[in-house]
N, C-alpha and C. Protein backbone atom coordinates (compact mmCIF):
# COMPACT_ATOMS: atom_id res chain seq x y z
N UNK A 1 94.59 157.39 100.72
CA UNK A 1 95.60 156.61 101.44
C UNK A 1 95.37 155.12 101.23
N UNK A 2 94.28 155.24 101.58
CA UNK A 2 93.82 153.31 101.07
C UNK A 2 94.28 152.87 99.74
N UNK A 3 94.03 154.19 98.76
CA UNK A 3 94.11 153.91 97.38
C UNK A 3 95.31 153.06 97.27
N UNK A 4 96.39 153.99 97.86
CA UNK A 4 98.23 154.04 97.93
C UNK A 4 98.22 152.17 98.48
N UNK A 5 97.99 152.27 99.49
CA UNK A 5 97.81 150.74 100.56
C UNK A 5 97.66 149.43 99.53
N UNK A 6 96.52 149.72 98.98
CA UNK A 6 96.19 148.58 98.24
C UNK A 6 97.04 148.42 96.60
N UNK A 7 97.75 149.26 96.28
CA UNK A 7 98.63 149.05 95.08
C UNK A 7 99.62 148.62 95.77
N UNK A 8 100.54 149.24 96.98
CA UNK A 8 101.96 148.57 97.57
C UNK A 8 100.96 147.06 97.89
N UNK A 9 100.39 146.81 98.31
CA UNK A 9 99.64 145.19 98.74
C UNK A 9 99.95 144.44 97.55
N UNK A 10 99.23 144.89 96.15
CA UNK A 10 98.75 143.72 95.13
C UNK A 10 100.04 143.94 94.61
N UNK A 11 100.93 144.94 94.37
CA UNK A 11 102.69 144.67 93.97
C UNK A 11 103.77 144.24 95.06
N UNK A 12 103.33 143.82 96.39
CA UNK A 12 103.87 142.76 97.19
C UNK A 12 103.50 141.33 96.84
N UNK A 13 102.39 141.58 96.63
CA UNK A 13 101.86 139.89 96.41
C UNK A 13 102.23 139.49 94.95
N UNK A 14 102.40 139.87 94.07
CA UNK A 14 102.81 140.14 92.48
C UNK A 14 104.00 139.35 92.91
N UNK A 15 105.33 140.50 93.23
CA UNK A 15 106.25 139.78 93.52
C UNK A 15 106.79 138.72 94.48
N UNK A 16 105.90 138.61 95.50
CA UNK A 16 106.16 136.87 96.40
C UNK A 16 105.48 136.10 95.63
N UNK A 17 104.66 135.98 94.92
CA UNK A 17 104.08 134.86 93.90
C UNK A 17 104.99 134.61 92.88
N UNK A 18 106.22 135.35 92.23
CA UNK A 18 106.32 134.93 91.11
C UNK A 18 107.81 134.88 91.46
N UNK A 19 108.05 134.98 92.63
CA UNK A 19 109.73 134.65 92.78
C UNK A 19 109.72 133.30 93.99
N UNK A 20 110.37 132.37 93.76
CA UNK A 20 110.05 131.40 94.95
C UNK A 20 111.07 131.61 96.24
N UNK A 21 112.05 132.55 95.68
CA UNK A 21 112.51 132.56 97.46
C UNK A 21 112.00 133.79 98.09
N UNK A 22 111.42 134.65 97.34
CA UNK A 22 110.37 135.44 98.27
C UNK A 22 108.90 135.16 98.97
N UNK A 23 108.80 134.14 98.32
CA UNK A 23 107.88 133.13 98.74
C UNK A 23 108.23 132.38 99.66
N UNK A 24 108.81 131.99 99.90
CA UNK A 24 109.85 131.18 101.17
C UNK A 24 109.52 132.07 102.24
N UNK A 25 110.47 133.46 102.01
CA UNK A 25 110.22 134.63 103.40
C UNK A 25 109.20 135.07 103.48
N UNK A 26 107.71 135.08 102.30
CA UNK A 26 106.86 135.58 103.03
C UNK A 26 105.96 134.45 104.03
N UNK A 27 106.24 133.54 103.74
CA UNK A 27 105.67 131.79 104.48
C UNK A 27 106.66 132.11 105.52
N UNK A 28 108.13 132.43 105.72
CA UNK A 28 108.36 132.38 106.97
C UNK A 28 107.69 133.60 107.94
N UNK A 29 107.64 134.79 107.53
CA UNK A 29 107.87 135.88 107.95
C UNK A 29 105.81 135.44 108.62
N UNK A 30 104.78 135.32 107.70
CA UNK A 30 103.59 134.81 108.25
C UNK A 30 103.29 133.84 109.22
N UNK A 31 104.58 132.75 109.23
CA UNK A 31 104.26 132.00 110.44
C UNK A 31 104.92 132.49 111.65
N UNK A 32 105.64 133.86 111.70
CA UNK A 32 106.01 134.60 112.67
C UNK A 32 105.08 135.33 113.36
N UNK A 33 104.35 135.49 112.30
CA UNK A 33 103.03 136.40 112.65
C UNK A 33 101.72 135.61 113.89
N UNK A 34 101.94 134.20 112.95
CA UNK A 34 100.99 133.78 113.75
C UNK A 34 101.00 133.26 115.09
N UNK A 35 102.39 133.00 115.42
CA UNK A 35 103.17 132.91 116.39
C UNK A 35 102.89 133.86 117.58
N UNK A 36 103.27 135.19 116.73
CA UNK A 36 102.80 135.88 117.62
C UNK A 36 101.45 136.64 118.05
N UNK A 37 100.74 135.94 116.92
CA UNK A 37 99.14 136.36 117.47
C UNK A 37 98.59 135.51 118.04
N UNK A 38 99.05 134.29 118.57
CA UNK A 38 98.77 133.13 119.51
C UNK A 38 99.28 133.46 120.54
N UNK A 39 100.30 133.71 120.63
CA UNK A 39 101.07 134.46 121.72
C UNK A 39 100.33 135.51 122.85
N UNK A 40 99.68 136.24 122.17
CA UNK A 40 99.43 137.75 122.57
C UNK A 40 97.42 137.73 123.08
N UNK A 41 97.53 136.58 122.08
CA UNK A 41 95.63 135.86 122.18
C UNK A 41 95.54 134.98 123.54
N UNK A 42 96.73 134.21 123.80
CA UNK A 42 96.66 133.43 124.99
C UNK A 42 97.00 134.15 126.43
N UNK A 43 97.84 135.82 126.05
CA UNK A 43 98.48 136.18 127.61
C UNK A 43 97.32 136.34 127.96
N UNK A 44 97.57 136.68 129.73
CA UNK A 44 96.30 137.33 130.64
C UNK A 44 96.13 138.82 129.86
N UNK A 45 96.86 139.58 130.09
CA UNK A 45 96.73 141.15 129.11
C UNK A 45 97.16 141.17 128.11
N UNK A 46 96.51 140.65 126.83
CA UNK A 46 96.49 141.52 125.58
C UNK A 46 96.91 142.57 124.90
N UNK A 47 96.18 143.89 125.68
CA UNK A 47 97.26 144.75 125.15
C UNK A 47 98.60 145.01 125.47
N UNK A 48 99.03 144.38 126.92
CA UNK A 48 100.46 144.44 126.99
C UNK A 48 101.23 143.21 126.19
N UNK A 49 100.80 142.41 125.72
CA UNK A 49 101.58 141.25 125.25
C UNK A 49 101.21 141.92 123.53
N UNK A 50 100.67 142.55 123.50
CA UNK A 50 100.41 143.57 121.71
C UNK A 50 101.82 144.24 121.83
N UNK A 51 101.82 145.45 122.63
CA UNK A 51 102.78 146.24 122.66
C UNK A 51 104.31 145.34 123.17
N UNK A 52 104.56 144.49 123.83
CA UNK A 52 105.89 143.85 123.85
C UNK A 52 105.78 143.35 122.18
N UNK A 53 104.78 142.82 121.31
CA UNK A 53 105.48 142.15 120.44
C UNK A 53 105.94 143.18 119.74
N UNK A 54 105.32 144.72 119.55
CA UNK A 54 105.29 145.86 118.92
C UNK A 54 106.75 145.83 119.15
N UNK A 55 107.28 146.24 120.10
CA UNK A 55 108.37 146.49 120.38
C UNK A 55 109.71 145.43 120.20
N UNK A 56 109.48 144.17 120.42
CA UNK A 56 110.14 143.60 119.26
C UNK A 56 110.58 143.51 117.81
N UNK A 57 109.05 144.02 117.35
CA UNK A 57 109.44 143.99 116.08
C UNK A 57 110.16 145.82 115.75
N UNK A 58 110.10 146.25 116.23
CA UNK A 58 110.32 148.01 116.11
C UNK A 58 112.18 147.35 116.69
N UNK A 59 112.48 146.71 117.34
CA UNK A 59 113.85 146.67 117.84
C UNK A 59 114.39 145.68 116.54
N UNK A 60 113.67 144.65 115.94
CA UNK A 60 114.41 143.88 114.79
C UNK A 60 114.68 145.16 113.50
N UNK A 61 113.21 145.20 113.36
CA UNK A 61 113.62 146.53 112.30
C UNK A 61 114.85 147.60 112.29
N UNK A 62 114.92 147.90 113.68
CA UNK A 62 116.40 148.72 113.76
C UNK A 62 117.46 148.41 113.85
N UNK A 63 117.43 146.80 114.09
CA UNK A 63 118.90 146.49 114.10
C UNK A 63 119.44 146.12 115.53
N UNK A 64 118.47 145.52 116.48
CA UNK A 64 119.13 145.98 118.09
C UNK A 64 118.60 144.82 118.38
């Protein structure tokens, strides 16, 4: 499974390196990230401010 993991990884990074507007979204899409791991690092509960962001992102993904 790892094997699988780490080929989709180094052919994600392949292609955001060598196209510049995928490079754009992956710089945006990472400072989303960090956003929200500041976010979730600063609440009083952790794992509930984990699982709200979970669930944000599970509601963008679907469309809602």
């Amino acid at each position: 499974m790892a094997f699988l993991l780490r080929h989709i990884a180094r052919y994600a990074a392949r292609k955001i390196a060598s196209d510049p507007v995928a490079r754009e979204q992956a710089a945006r899409a990472a400072r989303g990230v960090v956003k929200e791991a500041r976010q979730i690092a600063t609440d009083e509960d952790p794992a509930k401010a984990a699982g709200r962001a979970m669930r944000r992102a599970m509601n963008k993904l679907q469309g809602q």
